[in-house]
Protein backbone atom coordinates (compact mmCIF):
# COMPACT_ATOMS: atom_id res chain seq x y z
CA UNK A 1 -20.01 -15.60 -9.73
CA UNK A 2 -18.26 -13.50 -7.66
CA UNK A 3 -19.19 -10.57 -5.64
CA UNK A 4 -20.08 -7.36 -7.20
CA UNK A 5 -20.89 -3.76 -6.19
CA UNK A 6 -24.08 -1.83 -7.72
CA UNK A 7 -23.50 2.05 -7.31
CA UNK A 8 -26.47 4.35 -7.81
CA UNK A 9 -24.05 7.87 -8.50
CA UNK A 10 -24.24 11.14 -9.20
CA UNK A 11 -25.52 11.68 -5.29
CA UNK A 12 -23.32 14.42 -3.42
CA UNK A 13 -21.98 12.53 0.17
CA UNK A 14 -21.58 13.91 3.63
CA UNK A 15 -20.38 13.53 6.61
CA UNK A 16 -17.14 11.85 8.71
CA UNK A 17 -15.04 8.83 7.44
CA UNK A 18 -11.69 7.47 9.35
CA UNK A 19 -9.12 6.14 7.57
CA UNK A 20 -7.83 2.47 7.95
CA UNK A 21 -4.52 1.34 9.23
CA UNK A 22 -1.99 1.62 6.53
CA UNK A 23 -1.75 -1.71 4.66
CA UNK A 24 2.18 -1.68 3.74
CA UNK A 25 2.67 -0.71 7.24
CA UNK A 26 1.29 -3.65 8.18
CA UNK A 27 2.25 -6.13 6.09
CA UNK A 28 6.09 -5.10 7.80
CA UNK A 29 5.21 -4.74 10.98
CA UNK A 30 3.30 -7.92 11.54
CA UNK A 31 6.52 -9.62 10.29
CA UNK A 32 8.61 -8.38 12.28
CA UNK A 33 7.07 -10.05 15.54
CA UNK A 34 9.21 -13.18 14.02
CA UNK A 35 12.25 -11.44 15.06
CA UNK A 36 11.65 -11.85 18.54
CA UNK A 37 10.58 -14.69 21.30
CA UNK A 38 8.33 -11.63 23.47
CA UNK A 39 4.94 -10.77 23.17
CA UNK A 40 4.34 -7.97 20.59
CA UNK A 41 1.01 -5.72 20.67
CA UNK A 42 0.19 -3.97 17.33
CA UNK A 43 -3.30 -1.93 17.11
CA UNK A 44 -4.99 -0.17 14.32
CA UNK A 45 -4.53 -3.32 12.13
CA UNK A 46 -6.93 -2.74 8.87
CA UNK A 47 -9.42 -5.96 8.82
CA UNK A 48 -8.42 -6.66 5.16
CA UNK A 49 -7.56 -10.08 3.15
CA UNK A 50 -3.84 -9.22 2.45
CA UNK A 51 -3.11 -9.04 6.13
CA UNK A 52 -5.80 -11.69 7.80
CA UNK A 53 -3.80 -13.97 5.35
CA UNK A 54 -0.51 -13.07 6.36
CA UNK A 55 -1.83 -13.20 10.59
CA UNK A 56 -3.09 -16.62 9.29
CA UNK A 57 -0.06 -17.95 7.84
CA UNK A 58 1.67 -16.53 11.19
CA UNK A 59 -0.61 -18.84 13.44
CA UNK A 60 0.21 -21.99 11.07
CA UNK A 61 4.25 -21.10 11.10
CA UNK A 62 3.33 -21.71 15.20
CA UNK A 63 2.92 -17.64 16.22
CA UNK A 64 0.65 -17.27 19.05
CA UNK A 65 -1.39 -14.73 17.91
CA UNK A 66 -4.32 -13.14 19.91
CA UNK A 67 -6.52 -10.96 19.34
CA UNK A 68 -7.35 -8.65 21.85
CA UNK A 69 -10.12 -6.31 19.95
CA UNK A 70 -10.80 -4.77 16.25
CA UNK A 71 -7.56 -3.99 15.35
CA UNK A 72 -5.58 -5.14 18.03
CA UNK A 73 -3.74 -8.29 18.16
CA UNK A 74 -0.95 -10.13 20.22
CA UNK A 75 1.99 -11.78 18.93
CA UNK A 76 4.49 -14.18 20.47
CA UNK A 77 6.78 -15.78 18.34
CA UNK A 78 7.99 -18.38 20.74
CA UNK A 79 8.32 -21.86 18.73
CA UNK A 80 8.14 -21.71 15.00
CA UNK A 81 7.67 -24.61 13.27
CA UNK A 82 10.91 -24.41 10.27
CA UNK A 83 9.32 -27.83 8.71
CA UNK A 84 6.28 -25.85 7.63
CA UNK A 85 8.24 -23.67 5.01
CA UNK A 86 8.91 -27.05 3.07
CA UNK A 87 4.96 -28.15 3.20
CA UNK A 88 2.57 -27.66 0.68
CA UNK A 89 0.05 -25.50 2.84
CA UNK A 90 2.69 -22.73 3.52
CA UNK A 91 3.23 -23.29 -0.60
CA UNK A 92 -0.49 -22.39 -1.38
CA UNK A 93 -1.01 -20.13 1.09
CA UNK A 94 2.76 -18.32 0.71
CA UNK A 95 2.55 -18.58 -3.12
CA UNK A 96 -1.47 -16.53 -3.15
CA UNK A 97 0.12 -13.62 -0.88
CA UNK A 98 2.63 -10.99 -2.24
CA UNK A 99 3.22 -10.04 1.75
CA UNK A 100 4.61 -13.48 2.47
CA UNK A 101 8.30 -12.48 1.19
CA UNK A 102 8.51 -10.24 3.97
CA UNK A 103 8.61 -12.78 6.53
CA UNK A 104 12.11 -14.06 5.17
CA UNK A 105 14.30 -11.59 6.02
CA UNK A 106 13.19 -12.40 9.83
CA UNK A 107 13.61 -15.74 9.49
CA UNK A 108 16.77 -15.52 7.79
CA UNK A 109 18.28 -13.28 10.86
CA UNK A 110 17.01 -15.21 13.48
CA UNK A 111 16.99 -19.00 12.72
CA UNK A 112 19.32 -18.94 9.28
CA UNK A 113 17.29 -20.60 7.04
CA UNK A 114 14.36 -19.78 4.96
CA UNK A 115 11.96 -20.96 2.23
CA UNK A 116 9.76 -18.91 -0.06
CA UNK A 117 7.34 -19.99 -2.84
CA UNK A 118 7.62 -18.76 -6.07
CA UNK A 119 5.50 -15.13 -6.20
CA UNK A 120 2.28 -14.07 -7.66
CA UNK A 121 -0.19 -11.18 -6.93
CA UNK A 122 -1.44 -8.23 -8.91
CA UNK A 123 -1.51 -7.58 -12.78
CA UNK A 124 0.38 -4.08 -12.71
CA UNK A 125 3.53 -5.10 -14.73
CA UNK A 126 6.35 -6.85 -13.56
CA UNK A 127 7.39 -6.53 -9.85
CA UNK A 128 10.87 -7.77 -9.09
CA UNK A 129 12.27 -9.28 -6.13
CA UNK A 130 15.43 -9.55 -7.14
CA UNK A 131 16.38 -6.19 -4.57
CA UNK A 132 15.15 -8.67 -1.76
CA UNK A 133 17.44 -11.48 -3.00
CA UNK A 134 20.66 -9.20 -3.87
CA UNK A 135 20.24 -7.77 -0.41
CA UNK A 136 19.98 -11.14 1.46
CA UNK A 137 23.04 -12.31 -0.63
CA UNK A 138 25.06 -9.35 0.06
CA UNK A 139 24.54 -10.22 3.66
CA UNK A 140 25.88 -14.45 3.36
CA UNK A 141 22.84 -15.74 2.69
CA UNK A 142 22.92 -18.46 0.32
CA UNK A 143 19.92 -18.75 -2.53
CA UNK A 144 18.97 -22.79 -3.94
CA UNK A 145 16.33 -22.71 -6.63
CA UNK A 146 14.30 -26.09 -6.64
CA UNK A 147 12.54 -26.35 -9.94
CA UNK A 148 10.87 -29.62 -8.38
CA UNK A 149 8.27 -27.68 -5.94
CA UNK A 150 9.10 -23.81 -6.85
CA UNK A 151 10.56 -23.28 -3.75
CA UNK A 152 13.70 -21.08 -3.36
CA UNK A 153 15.75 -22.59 0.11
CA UNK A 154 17.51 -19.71 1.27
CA UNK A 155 20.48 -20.29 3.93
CA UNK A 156 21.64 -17.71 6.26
CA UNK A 157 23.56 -19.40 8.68
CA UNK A 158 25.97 -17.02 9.19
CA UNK A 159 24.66 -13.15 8.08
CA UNK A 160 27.56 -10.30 8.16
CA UNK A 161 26.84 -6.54 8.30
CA UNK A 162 27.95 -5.21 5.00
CA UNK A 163 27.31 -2.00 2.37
CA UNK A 164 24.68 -2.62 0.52
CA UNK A 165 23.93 0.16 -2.40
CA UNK A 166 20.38 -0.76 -3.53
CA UNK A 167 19.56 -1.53 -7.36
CA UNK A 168 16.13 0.61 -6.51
CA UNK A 169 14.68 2.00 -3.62
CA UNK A 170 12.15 -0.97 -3.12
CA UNK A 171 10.19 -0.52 0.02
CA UNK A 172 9.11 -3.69 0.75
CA UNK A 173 13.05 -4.72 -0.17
CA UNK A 174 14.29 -2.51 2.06
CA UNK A 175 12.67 -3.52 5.06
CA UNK A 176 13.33 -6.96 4.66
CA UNK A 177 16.87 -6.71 4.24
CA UNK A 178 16.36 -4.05 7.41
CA UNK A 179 14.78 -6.83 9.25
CA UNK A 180 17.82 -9.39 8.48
CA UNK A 181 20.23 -6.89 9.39
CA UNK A 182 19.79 -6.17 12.49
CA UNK A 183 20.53 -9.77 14.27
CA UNK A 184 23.32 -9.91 11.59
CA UNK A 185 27.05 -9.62 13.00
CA UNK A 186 28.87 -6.18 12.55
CA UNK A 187 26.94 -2.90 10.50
CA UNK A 188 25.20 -2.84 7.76
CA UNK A 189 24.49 -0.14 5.70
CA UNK A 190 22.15 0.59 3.06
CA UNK A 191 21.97 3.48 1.04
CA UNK A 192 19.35 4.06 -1.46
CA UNK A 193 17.34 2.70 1.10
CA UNK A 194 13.37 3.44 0.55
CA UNK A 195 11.75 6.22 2.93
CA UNK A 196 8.62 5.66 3.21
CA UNK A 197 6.85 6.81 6.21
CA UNK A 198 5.87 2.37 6.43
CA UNK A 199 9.91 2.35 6.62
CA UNK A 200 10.32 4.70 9.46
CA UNK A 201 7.54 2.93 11.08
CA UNK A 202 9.39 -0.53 10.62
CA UNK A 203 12.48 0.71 11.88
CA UNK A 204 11.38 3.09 15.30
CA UNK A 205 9.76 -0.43 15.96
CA UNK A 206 12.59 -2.63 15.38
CA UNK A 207 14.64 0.49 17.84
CA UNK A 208 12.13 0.10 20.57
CA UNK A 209 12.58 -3.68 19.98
CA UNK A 210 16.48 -3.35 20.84
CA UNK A 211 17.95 -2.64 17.41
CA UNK A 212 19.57 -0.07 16.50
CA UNK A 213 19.27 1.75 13.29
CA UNK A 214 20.20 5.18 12.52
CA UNK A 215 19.28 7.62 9.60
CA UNK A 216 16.18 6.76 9.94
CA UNK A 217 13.71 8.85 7.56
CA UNK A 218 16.87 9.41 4.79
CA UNK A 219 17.81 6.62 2.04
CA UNK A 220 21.14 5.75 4.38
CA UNK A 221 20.93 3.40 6.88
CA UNK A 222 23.12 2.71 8.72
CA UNK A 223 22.14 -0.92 11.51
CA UNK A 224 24.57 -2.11 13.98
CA UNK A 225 23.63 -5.56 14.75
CA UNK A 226 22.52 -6.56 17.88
CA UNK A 227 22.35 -10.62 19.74
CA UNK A 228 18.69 -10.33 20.11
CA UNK A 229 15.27 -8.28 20.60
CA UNK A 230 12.76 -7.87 22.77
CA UNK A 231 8.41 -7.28 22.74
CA UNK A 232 6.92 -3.82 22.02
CA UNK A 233 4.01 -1.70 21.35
CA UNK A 234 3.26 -1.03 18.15
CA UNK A 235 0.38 1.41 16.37
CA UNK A 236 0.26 1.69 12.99
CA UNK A 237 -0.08 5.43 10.96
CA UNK A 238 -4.08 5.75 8.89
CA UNK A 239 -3.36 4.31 5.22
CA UNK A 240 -2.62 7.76 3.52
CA UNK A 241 -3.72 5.65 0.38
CA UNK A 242 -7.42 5.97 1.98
CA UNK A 243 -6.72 9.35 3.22
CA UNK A 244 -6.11 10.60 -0.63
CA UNK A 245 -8.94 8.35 -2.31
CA UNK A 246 -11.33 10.36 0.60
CA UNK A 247 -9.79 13.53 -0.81
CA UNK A 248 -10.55 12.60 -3.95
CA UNK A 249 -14.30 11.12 -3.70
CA UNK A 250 -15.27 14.14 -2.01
CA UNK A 251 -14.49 16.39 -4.79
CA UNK A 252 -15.19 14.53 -7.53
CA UNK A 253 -18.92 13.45 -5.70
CA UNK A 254 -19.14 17.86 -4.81
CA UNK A 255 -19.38 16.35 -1.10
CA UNK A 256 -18.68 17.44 2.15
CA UNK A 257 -16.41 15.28 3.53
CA UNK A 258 -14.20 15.09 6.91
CA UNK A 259 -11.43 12.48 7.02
CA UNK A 260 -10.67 11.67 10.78
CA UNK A 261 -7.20 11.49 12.52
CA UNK A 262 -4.99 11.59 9.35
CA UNK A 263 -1.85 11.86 10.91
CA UNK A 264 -0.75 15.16 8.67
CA UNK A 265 2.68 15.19 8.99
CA UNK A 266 3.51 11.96 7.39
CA UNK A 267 1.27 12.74 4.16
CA UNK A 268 4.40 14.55 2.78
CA UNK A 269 3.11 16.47 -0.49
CA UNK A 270 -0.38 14.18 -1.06
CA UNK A 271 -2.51 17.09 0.29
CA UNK A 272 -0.46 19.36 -2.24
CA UNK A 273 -0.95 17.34 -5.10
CA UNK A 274 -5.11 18.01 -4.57
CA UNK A 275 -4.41 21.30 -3.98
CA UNK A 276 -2.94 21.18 -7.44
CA UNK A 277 -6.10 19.86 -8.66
CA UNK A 278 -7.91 23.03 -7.51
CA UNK A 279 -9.25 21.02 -4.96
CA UNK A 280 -9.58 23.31 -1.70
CA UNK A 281 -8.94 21.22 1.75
CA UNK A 282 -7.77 22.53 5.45
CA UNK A 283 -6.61 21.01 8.29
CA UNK A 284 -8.86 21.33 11.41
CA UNK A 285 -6.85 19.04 14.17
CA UNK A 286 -5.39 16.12 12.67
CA UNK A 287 -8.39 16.26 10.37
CA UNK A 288 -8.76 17.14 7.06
CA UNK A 289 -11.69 19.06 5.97
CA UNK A 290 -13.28 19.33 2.31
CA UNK A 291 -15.83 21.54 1.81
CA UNK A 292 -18.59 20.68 -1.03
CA UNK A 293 -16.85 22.11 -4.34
CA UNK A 294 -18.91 22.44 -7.44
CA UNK A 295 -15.95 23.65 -9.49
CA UNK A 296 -12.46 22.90 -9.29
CA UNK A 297 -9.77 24.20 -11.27
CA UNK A 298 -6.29 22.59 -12.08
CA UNK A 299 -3.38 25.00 -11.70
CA UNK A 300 -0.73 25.36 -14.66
CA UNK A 301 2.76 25.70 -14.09
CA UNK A 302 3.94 28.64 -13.70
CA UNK A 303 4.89 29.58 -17.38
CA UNK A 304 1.65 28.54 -17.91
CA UNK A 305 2.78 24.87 -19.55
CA UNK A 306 0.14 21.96 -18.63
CA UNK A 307 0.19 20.42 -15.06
CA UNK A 308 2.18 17.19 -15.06
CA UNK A 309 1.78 14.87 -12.14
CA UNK A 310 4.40 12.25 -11.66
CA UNK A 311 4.71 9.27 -9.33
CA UNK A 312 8.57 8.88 -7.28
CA UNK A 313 10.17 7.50 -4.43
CA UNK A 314 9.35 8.94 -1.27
CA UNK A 315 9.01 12.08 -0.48
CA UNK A 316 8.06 12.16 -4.21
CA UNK A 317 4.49 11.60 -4.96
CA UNK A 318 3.28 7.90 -4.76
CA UNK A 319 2.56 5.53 -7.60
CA UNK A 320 -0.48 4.23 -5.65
CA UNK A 321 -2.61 7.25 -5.94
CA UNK A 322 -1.83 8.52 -9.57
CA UNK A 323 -4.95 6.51 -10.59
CA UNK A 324 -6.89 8.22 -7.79
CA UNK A 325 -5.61 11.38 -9.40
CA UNK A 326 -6.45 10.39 -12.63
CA UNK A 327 -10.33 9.91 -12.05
CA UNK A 328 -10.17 12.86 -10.20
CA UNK A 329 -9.32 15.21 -12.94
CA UNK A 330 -11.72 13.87 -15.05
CA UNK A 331 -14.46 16.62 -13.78
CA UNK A 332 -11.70 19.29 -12.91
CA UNK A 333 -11.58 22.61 -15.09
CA UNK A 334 -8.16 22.47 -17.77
CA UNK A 335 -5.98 19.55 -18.20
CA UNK A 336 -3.30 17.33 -16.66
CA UNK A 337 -0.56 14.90 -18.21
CA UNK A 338 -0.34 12.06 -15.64
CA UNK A 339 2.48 10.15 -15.77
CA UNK A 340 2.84 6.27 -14.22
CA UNK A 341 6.68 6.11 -14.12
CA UNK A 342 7.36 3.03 -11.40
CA UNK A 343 4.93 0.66 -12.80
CA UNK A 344 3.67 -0.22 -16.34
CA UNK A 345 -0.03 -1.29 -17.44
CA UNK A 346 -1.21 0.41 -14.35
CA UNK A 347 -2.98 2.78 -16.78
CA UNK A 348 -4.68 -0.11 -18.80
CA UNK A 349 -8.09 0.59 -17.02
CA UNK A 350 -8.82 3.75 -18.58
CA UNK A 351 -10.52 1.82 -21.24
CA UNK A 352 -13.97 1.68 -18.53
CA UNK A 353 -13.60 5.70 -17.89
CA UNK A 354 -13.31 6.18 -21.66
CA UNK A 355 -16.92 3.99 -21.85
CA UNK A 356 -18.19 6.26 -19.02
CA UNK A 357 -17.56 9.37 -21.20
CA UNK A 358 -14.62 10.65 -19.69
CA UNK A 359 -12.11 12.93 -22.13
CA UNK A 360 -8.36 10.62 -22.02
CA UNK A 361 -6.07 10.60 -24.06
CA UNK A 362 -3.45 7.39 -23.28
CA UNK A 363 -0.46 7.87 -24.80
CA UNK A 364 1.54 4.93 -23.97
CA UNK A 365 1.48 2.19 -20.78
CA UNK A 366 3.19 5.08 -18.88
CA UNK A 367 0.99 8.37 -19.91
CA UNK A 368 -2.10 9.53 -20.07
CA UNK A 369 -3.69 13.34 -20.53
CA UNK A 370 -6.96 13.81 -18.84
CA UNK A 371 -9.29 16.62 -20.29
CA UNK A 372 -11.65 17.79 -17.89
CA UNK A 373 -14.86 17.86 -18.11
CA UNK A 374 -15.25 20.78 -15.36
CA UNK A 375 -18.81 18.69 -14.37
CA UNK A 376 -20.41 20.25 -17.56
CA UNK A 377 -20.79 16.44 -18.57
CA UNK A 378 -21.93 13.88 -15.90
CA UNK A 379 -20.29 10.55 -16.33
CA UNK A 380 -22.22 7.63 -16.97
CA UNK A 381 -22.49 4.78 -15.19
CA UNK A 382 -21.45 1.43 -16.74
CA UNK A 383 -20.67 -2.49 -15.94
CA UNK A 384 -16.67 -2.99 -15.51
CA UNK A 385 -14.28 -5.26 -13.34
CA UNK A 386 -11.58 -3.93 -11.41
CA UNK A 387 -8.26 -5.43 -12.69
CA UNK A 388 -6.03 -4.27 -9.63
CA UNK A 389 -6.89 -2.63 -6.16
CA UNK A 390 -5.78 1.07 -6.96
CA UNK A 391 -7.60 0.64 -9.82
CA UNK A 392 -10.81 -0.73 -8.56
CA UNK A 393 -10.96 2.22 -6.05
CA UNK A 394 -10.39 4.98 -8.83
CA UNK A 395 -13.34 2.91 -10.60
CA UNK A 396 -15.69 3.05 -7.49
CA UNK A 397 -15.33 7.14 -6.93
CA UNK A 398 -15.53 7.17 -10.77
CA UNK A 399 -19.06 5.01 -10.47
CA UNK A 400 -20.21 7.31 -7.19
CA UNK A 401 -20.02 10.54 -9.20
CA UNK A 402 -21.35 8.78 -12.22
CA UNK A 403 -25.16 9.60 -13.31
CA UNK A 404 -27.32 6.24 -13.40
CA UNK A 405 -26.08 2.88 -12.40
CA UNK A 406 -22.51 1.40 -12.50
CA UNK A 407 -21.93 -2.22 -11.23
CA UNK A 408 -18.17 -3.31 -10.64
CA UNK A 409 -17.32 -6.93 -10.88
CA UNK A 410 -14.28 -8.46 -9.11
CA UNK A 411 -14.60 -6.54 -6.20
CA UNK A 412 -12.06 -8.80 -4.45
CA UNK A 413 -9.43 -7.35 -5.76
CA UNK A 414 -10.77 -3.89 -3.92
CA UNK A 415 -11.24 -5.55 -0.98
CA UNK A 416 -7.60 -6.91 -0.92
CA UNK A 417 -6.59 -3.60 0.08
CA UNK A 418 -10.00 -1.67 1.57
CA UNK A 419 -12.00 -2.58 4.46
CA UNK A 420 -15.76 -2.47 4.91
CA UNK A 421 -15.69 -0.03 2.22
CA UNK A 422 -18.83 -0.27 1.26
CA UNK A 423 -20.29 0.13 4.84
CA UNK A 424 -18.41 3.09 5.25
CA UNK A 425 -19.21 4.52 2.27
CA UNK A 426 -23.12 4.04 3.12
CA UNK A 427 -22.62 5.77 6.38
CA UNK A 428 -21.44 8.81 4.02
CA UNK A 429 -24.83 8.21 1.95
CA UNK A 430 -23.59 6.19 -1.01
CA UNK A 431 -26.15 4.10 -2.44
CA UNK A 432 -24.53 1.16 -3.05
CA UNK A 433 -25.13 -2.44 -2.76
CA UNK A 434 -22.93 -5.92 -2.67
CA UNK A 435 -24.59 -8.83 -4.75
């Protein structure tokens, strides 16, 4: 059986919480020490499955990798072993982690050749690589599917700076054909590059490194390619995923919450979207600060038309917290059309909020209207399993606000993306238990 989480809800929470090291930032950054022989230092690493895998499959590939304290850790990239791509332990390890394409694009630029496994990972609709693949293409690399082992032999022998126009402004796409790039011969440019605040990360990195990329923070890129890079310092920005799943537990729980060091200026319009909510929040610092709200009220448009809320490509709103927002309004006063344009069946787990007693209406895989309850009805707590990590989190504030007990099965899946979450929700008063 695996590990599940018992939640006693309906118990307001107080206190401070700090918010993790982003995830997607890391998953880039940590692959990006391949680009270079030098000793790289990156801190504020989240202690998390997605990225202890993808360290771990960097010590097998031959990284040294050290770790100097929490969330600190050393990398030197000096000899990589190339054989390892073709072995069956990089194929089982590789194939279980969706992070493990980003490591191509470095290998690609800086020894020419490069295997991947076939991909797996979560159940939120299809999620294509194929921007990865054009962009690596684009550049000279050449892409030999072997239906034998699943692997895909990529080789890059000779990469050329070229324009690439995107197919869609994939993030994790973008920064790997960023990180082949920048070894490549000549300029590259991309443009509908992704944004992301990750992507900005990535790149000031890969700049302090010895590359050099310009129009950084726009969707044009523009990368000159460069012989070879050097070590750096690297910190990655708190997981503004966390940052708006705090938001939204706090209200949602009528708790008083502060969420530490946020890093405010790289939230772009999360805090807004709350605000939207009715949800009242101020910045104190770099923190944010939510008072205990027994009442909050979602805002119409201005011709008084209901509230939609739409994911988009950064600066837009992202995909990741629409199911945060989604639980959220649940207990909010009026009503809200949320709409799940990037990915499809992300939606699916209304189903368990539906059991709990909350007022949904799903219209199709990409829509649903929420109804609030404006906390005249408690939720109730039920048994459900967590079919995808945004998901499982929505579930767990859902479960904390929830009268009676709730127990969530398949708690892995939260934990792919969360750290100690449980621990730090106790130190906010939660009652809740791992079994």
């Amino acid at each position: 059986m695996n590990n599940a989480f018992v939640i006693n809800g309906g118990k307001p929470l107080k206190g401070e919480i700090t918010p993790q090291g982003a995830k997607n930032e890391a998953l880039q950054v940590i692959s990006a020490v391949l680009l270079t022989d030098q000793k790289i230092t990156i801190s504020n690493i989240p202690d998390i499955k997605d990225v202890n895998k993808l360290i771990e499959l960097l010590g097998d590939m031959g990284v040294i990798v050290e770790k100097i304290d929490d969330d600190t850790y050393t990398f030197t990239a000096k000899d990589i072993d190339l054989d390892f791509f073709q072995s069956e332990a990089f194929k089982s390890k590789g194939g279980g982690l969706r992070g493990s394409i980003m490591i191509v694009g470095p290998l690609l630029a800086r020894f020419g050749k490069a295997a991947i496994p076939k991909p797996g990972g979560d159940k939120i609709g299809r999620r294509r690589l194929d921007t990865h693949f054009l962009g690596f293409e684009k550049l000279g690399a050449r892409f030999d599917y072997n239906p034998d082992n699943g692997f895909f032999n990529v080789d890059a022998s000779n990469l050329q700076g070229t324009y690439i126009l995107l197919d869609e402004a994939s993030v994790t796409g973008t920064a790997n054909i960023v990180m082949a790039a920048v070894l490549a011969k000549g300029v590259t440019t991309i443009y509908n590059a992704a944004c992301e605040p990750y992507l900005q990360q990535l790149c000031k990195m890969l700049n302090r490194m010895g590359a050099k990329i310009s129009g950084i923070g726009s969707n044009l890129l523009t990368i000159e390619g460069v012989t070879s890079l050097g070590g750096t310092e690297h910190r990655l920005l708190p997981d503004m995923i966390e940052i708006g799943s705090f938001i939204g537990l706090a209200a949602m729980t009528g708790s008083e919450i502060t969420i530490k060091d946020v890093k405010y200026p790289e939230l772009g319009m999360i805090p807004d979207v709350f605000k939207r909510l009715g949800i009242k929040l101020e910045l104190r610092g770099d923190d944010i600060y939510i008072p205990a709200q027994d009442h909050y009220e979602i805002e119409t448009f201005i011709d008084g038309s209901i509230m939609t809320i739409a994911d988009a490509p950064w600066p837009g709103f992202t995909p990741d917290l629409l199911s945060i927002v989604l639980v959220v309004a649940i207990q909010a006063k009026g009503s809200v059309l949320i709409h799940q344009k990037m990915f499809e069946s992300r939606l699916f787990f209304v189903d368990k909020l539906l059991d709990m007693g909350a007022q949904i209406i799903l219209c199709d895989p990409h829509r649903a209207t929420v109804i609030g309850l404006d906390k005249q009805v408690q939720l109730r707590g039920i048994s459900m399993t967590s079919p995808d990590i945004r998901a499982g989190v929505s579930l767990l504030i859902a479960a904390l606000s929830a009268q009676g007990k709730s127990t969530i099965y398949n708690i892995e899946q939260i934990e792919r993306g969360y750290q100690h979450i449980d621990a730090r929700l106790k130190a906010l008063g939660a009652d809740i238990t791992r079994i």
